[in-house]
C-alpha atoms as a PDB file:
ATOM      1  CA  UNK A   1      30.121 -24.369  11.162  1.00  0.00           C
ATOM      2  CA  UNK A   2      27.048 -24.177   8.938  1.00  0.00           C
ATOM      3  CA  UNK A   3      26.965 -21.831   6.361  1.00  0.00           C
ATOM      4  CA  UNK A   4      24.110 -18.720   6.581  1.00  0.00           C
ATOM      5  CA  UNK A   5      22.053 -20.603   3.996  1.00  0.00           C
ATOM      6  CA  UNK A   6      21.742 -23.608   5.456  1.00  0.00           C
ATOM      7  CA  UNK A   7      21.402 -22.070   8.801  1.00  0.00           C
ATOM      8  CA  UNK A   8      18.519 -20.033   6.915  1.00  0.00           C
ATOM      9  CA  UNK A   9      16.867 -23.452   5.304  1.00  0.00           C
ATOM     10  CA  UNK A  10      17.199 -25.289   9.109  1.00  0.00           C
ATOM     11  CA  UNK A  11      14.919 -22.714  10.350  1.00  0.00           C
ATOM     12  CA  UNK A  12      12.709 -22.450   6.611  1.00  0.00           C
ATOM     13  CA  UNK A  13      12.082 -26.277   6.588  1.00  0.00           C
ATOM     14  CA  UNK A  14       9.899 -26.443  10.007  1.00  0.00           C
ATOM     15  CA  UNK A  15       7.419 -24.383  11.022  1.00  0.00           C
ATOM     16  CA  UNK A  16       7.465 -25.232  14.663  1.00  0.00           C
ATOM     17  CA  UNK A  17      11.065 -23.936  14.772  1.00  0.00           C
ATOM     18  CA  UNK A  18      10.036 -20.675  13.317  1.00  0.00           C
ATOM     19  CA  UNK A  19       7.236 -20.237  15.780  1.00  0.00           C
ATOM     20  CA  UNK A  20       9.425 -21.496  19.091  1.00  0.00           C
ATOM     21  CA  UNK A  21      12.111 -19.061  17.844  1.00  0.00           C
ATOM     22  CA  UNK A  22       9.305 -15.912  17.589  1.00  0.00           C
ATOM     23  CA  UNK A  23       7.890 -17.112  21.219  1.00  0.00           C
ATOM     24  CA  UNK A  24      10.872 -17.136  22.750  1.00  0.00           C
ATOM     25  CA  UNK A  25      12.230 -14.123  21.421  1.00  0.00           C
ATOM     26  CA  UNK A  26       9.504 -12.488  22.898  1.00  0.00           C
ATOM     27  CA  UNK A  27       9.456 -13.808  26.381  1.00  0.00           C
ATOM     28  CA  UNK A  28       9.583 -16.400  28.554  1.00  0.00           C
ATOM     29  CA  UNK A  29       8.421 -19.940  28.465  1.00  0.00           C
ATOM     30  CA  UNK A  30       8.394 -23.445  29.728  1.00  0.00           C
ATOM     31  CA  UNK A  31       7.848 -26.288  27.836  1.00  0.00           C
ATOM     32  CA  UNK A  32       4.690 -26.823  28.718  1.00  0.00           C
ATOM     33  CA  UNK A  33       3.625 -23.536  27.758  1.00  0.00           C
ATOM     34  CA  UNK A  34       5.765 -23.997  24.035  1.00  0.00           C
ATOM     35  CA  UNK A  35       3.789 -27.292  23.436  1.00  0.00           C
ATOM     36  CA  UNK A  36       0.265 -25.331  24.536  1.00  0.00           C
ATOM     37  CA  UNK A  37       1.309 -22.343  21.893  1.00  0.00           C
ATOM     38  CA  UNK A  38       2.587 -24.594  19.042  1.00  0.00           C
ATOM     39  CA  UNK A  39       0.918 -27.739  19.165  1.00  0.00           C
ATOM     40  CA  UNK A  40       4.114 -29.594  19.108  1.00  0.00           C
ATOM     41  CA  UNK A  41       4.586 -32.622  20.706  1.00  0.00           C
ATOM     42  CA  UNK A  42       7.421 -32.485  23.603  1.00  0.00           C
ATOM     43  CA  UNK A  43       9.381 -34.975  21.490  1.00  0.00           C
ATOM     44  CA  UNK A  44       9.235 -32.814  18.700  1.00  0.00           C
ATOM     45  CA  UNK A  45       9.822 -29.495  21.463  1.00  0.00           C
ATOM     46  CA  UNK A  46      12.857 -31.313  22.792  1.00  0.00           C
ATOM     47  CA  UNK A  47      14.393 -31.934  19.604  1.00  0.00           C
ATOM     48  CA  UNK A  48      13.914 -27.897  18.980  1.00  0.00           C
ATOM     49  CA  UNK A  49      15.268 -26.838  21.755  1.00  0.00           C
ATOM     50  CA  UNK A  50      18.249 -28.943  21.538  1.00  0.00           C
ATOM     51  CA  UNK A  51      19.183 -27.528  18.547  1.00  0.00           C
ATOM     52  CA  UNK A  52      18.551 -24.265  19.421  1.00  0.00           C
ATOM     53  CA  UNK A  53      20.674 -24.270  22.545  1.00  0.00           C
ATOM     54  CA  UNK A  54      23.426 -25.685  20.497  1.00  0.00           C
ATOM     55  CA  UNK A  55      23.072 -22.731  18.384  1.00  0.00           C
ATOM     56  CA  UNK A  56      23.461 -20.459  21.234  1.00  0.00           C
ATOM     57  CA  UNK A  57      20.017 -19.172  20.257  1.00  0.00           C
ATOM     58  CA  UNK A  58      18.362 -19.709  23.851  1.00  0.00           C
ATOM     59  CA  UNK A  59      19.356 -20.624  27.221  1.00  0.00           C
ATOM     60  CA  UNK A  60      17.345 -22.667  29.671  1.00  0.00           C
ATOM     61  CA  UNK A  61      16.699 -20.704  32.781  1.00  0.00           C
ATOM     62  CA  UNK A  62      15.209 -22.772  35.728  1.00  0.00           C
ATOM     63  CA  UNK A  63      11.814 -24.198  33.840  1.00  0.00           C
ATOM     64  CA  UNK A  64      11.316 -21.105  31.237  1.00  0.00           C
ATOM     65  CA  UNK A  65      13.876 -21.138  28.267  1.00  0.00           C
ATOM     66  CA  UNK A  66      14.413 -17.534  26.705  1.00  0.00           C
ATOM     67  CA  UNK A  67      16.177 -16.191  23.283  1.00  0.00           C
ATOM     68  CA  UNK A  68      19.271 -15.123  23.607  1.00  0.00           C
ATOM     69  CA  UNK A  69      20.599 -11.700  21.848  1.00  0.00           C
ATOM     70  CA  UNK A  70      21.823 -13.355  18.919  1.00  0.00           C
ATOM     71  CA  UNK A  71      18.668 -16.211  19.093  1.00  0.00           C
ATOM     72  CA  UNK A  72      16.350 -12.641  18.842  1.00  0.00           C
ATOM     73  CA  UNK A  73      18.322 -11.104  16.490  1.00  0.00           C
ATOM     74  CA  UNK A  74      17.799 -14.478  14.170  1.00  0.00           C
ATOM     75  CA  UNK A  75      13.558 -14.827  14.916  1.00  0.00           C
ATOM     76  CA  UNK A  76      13.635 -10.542  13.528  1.00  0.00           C
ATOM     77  CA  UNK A  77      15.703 -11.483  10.744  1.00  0.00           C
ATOM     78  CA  UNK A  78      13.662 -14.285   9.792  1.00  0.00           C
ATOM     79  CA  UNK A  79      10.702 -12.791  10.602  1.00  0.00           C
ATOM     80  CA  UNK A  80      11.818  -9.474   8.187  1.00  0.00           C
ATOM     81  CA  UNK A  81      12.645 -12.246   5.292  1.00  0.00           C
ATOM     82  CA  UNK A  82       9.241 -13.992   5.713  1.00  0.00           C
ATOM     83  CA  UNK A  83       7.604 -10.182   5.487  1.00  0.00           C
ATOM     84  CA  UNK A  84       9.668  -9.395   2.374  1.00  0.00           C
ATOM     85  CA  UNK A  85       8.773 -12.734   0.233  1.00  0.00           C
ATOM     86  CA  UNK A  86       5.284 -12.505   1.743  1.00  0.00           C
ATOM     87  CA  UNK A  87       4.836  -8.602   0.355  1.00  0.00           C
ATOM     88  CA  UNK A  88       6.547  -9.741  -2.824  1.00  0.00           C
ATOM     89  CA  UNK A  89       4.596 -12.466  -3.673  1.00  0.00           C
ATOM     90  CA  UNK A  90       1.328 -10.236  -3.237  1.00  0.00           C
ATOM     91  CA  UNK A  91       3.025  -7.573  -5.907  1.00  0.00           C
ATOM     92  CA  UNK A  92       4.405 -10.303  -7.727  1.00  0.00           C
ATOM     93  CA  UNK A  93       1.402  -9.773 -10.708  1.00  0.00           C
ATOM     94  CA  UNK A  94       1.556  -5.637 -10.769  1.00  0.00           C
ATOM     95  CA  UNK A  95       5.287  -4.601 -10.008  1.00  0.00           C
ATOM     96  CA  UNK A  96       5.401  -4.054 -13.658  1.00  0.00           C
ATOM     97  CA  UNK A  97       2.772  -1.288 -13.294  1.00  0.00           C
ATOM     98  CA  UNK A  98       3.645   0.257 -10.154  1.00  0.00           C
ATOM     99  CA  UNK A  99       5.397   3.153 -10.152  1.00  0.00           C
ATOM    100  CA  UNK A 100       8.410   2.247  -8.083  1.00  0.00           C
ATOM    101  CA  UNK A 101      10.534   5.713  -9.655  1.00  0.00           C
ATOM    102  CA  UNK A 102       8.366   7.712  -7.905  1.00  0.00           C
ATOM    103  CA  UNK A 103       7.331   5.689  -4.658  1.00  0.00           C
ATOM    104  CA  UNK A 104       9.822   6.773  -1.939  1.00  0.00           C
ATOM    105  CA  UNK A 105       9.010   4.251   0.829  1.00  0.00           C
ATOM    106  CA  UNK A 106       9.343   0.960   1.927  1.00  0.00           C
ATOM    107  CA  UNK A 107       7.472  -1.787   0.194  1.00  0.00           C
ATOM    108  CA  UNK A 108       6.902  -4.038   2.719  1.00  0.00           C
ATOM    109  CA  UNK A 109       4.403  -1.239   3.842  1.00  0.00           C
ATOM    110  CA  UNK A 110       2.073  -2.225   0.855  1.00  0.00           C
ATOM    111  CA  UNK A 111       2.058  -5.738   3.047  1.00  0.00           C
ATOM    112  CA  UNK A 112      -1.259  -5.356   4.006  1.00  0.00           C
ATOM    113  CA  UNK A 113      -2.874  -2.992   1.180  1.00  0.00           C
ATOM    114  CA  UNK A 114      -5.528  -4.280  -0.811  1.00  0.00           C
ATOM    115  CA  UNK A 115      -4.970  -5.238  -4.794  1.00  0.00           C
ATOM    116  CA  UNK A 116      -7.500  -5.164  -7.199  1.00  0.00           C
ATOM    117  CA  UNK A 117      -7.217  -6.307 -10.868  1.00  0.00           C
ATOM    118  CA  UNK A 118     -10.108  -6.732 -13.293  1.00  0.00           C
ATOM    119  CA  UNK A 119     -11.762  -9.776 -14.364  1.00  0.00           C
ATOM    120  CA  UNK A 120     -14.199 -11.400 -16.911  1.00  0.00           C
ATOM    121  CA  UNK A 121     -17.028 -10.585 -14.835  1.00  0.00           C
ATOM    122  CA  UNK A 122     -16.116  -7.295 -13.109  1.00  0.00           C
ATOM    123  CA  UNK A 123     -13.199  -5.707 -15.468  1.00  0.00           C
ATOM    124  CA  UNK A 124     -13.655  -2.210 -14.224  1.00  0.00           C
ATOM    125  CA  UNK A 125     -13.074  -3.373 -10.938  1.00  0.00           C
ATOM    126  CA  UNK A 126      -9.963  -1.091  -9.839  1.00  0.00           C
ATOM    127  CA  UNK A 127     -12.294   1.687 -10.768  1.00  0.00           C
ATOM    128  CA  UNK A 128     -15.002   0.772  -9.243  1.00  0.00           C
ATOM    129  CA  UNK A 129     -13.861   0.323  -5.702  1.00  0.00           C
ATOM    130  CA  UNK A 130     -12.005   3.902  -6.106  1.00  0.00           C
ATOM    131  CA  UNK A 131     -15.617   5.309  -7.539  1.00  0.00           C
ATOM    132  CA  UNK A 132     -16.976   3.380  -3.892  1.00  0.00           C
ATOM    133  CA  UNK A 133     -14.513   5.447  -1.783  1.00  0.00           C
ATOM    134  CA  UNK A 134     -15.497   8.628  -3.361  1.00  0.00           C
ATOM    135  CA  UNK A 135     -19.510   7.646  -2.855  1.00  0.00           C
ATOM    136  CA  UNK A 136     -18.301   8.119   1.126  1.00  0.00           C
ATOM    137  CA  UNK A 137     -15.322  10.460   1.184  1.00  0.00           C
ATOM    138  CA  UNK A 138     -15.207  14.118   2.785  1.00  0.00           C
ATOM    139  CA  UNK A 139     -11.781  15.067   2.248  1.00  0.00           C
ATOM    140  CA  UNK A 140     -10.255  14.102  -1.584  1.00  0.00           C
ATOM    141  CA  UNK A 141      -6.697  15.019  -2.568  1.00  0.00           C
ATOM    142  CA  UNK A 142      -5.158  13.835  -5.790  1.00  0.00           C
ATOM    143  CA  UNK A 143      -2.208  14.224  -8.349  1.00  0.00           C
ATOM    144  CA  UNK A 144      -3.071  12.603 -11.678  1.00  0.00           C
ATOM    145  CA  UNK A 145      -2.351  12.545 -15.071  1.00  0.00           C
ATOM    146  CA  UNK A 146      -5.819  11.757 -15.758  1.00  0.00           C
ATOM    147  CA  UNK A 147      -8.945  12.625 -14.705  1.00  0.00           C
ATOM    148  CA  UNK A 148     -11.990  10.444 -16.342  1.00  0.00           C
ATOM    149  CA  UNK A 149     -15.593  10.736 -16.462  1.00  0.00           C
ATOM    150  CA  UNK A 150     -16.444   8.696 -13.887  1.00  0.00           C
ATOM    151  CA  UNK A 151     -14.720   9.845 -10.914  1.00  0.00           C
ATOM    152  CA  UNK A 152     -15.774  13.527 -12.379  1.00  0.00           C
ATOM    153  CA  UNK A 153     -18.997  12.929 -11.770  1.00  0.00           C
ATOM    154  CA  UNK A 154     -19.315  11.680  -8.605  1.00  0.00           C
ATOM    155  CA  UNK A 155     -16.515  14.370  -7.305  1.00  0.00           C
ATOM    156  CA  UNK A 156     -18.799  17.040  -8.924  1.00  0.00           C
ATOM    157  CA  UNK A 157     -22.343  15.705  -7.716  1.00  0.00           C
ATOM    158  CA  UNK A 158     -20.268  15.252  -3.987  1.00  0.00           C
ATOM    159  CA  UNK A 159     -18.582  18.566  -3.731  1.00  0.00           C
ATOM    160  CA  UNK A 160     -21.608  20.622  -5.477  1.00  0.00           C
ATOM    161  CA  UNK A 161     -23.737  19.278  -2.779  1.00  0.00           C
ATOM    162  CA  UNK A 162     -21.729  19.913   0.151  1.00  0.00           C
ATOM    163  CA  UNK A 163     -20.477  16.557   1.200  1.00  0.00           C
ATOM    164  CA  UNK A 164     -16.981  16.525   0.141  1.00  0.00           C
ATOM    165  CA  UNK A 165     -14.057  18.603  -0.616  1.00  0.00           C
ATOM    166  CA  UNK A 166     -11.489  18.352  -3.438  1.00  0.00           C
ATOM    167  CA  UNK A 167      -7.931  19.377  -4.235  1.00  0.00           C
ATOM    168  CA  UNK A 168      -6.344  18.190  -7.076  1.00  0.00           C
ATOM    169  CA  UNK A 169      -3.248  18.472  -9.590  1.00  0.00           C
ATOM    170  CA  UNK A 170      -3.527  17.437 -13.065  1.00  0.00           C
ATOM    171  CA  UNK A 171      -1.534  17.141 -16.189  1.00  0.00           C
ATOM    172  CA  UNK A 172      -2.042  19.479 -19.155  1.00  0.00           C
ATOM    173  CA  UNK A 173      -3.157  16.300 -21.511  1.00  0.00           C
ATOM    174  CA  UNK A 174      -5.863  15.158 -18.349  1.00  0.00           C
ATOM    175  CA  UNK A 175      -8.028  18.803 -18.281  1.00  0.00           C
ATOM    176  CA  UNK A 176      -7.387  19.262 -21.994  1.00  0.00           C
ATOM    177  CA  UNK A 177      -8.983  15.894 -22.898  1.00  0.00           C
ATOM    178  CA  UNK A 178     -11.892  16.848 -20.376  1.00  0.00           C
ATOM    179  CA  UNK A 179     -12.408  20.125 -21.889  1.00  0.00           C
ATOM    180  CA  UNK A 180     -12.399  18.945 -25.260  1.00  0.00           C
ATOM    181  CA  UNK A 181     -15.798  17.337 -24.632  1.00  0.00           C
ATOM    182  CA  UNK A 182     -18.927  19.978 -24.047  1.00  0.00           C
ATOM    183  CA  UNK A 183     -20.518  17.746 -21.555  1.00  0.00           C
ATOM    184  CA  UNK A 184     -17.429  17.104 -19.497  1.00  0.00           C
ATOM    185  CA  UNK A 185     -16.252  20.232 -19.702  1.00  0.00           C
ATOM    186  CA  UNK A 186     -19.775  21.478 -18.204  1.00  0.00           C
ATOM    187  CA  UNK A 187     -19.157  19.259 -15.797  1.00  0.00           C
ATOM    188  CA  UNK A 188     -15.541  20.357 -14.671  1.00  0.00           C
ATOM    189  CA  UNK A 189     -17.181  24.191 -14.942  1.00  0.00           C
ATOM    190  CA  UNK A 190     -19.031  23.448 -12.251  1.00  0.00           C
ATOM    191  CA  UNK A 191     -16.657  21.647 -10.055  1.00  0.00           C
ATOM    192  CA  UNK A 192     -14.519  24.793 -10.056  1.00  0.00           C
ATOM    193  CA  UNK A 193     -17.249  26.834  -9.223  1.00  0.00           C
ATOM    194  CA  UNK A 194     -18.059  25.274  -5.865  1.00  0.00           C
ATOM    195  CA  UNK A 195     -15.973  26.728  -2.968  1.00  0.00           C
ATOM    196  CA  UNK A 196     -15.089  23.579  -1.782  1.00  0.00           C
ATOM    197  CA  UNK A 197     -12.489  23.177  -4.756  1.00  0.00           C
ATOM    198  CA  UNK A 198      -9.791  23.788  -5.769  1.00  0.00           C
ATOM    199  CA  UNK A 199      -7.789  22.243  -8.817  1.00  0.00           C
ATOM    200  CA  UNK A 200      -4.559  23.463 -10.336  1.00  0.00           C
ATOM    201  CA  UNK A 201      -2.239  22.410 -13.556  1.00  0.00           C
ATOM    202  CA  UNK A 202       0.599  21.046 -14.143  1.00  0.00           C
ATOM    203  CA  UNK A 203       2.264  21.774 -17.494  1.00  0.00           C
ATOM    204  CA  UNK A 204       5.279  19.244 -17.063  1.00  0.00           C
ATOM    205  CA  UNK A 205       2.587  16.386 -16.688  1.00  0.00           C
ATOM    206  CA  UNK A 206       1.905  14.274 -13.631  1.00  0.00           C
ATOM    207  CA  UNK A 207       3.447  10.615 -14.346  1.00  0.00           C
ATOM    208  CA  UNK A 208       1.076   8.756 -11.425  1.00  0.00           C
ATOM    209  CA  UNK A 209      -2.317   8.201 -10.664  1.00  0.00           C
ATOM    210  CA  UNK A 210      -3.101   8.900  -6.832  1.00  0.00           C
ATOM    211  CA  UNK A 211      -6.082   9.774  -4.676  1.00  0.00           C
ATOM    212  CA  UNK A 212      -6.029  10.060  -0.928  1.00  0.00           C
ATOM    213  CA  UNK A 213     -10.278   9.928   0.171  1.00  0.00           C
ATOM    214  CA  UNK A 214     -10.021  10.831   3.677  1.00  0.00           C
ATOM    215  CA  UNK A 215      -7.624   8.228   5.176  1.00  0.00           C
ATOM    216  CA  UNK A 216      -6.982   5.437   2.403  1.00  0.00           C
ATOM    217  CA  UNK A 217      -4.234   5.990  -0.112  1.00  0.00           C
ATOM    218  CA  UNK A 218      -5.086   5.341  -3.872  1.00  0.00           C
ATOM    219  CA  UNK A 219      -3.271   4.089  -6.605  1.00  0.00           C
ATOM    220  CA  UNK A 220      -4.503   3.466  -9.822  1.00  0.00           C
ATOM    221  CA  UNK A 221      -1.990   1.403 -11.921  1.00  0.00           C
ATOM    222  CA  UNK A 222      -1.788   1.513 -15.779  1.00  0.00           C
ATOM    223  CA  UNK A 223       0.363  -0.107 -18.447  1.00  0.00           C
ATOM    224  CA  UNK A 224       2.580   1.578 -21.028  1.00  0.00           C
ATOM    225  CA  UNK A 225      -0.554   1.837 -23.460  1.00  0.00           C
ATOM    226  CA  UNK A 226      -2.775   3.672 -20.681  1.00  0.00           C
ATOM    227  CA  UNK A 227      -5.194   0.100 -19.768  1.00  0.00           C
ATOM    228  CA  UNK A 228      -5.765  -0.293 -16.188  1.00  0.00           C
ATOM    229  CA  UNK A 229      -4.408  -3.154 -14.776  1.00  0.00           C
ATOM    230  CA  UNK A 230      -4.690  -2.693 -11.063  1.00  0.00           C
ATOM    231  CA  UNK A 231      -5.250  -0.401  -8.172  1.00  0.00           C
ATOM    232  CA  UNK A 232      -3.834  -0.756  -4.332  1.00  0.00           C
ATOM    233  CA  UNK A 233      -5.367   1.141  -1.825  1.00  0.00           C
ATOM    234  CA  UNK A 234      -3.711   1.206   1.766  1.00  0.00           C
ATOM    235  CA  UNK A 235      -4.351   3.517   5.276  1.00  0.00           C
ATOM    236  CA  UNK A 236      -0.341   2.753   5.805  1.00  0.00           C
ATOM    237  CA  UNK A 237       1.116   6.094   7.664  1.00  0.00           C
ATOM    238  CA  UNK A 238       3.867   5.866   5.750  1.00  0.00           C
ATOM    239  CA  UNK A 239       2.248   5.456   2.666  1.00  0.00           C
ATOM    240  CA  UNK A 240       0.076   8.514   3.517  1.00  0.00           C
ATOM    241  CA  UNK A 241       2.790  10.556   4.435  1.00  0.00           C
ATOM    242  CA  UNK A 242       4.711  10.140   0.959  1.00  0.00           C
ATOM    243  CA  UNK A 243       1.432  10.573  -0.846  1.00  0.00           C
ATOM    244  CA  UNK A 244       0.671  13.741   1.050  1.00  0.00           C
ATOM    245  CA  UNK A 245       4.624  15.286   0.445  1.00  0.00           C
ATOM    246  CA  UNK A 246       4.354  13.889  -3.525  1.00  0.00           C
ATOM    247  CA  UNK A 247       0.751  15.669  -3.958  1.00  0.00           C
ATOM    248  CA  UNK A 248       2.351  18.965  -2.060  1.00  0.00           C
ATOM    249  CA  UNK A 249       5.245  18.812  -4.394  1.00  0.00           C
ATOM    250  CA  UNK A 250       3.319  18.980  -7.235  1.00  0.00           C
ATOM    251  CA  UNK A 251       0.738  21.519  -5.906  1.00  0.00           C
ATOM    252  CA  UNK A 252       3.653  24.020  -5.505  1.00  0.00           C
ATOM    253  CA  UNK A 253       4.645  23.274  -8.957  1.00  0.00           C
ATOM    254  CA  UNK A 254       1.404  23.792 -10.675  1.00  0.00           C
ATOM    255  CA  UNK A 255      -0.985  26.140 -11.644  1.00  0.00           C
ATOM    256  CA  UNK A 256      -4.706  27.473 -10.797  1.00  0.00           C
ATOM    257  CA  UNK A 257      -6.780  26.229 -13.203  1.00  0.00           C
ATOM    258  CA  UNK A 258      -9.535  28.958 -13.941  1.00  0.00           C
ATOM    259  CA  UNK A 259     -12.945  28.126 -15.561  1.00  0.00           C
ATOM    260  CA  UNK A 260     -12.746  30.710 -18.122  1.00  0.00           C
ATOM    261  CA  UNK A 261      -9.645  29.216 -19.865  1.00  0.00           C
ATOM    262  CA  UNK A 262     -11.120  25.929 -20.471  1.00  0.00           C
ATOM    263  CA  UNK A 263     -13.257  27.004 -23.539  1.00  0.00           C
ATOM    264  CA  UNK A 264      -9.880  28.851 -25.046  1.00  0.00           C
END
């Protein structure tokens, strides 16, 4: 009896068996169909299916062949594996900044969210596409433990002028650093003046970096010494849903922040 590994690398090492596998775990087909869908030739199909039946993966019924229970619980298993390694190899570069602690969901649900790192041409990249949301967005929520000049300035021109509203949750260090500058603390003034925002405190800090602009989720990802290194940005529902239960988590456990106490 072959062992699960080499059962694994049988199906790894051809790509054709892979695909028959997913097809036929799906539904029906003849072998003419298989070889239409694949691109396999029928010598290659027969040898396939051959195997597969003497697996106990499939069973030939009249001219279709079909997966079998334990044939369809191989193709999802397979399928999950090739999902995981695929995901993982995308975060391969920026696990190290991402801020697993905290992130109470699946990975794999990052599978098709969008990574952006700097380079010698564009090194504020991660910022910049975030700044590009927030040119568009209506609806802004974020928790952050910082809160830099330019996303304050395009918040504040958006929300003064109508087109967008903001909630956010910031650490102590991110407003005191803001109000510790006259111009950006003119600038944060006026923010919490408009009546579409509102912006509260949190004294115990805010370890993460996320925005939600209307239906994309965020993240801005920094190293130990506060340098960007990335930023992912997904419209995942599950994704969206922990970001929306983190940033009400840390709304509840915060503070209104009050124009008036920023020049104390």
């Amino acid at each position: 009896m072959e062992s699960a590994l080499e059962e694994i690398e049988f199906l790894a090492l051809s790509s054709n068996r892979v695909e028959v596998l997913r097809l036929l775990s799906e539904g029906r087909y003849t072998r003419n169909e298989l070889a239409a869908a694949t691109g396999a030739s029928q010598a290659t199909l027969g040898r396939i299916l051959g195997d597969f039946e003497e697996r106990s993966w499939i069973r030939h019924d009249g001219s279709e062949y079909v997966a079998t229970a334990t044939g369809r619980l191989v193709a999802t298993g397979f399928t999950d594996l090739q999902e995981i390694l695929e995901t993982e190899a995308k975060l391969r570069d920026i696990v190290d900044y991402l801020p697993t602690h905290a992130m109470d969901f699946d990975l794999r649900r990052l599978s098709d969210a969008t990574i952006t790192v700097p380079s010698a041409t564009r090194p504020n990249a991660p910022l910049g596409r975030l700044l590009d949301f927030l040119r568009d967005g209506v609806d802004v929520r974020t928790f952050s433990h910082t809160f830099n000049e330019q996303t304050l300035r395009v918040v504040r021109e958006r929300v003064t002028a109508g087109d967008q509203r903001f909630t956010g949750v910031f650490g102590r260090s991110a407003i005191d650093a803001l109000a510790d500058e006259s111009g950006l603390r003119g600038q944060l003034e006026a923010l919490l003046d408009a009546a579409d925002a509102e912006i509260r405190v949190r004294e115990e800090g805010v370890p993460i970096a996320i925005m939600i602009v209307d239906e994309v989720v965020y993240l801005l990802l920094r190293d130990e010494n506060g340098i960007l290194r990335a930023s992912v940005d997904t419209t995942d529902d599950a994704v969206r849903s922990w970001a929306e239960d983190s940033l009400d988590h840390y709304w509840r456990t915060a503070t209104p922040l009050e124009a008036e106490t920023l020049s104390e």
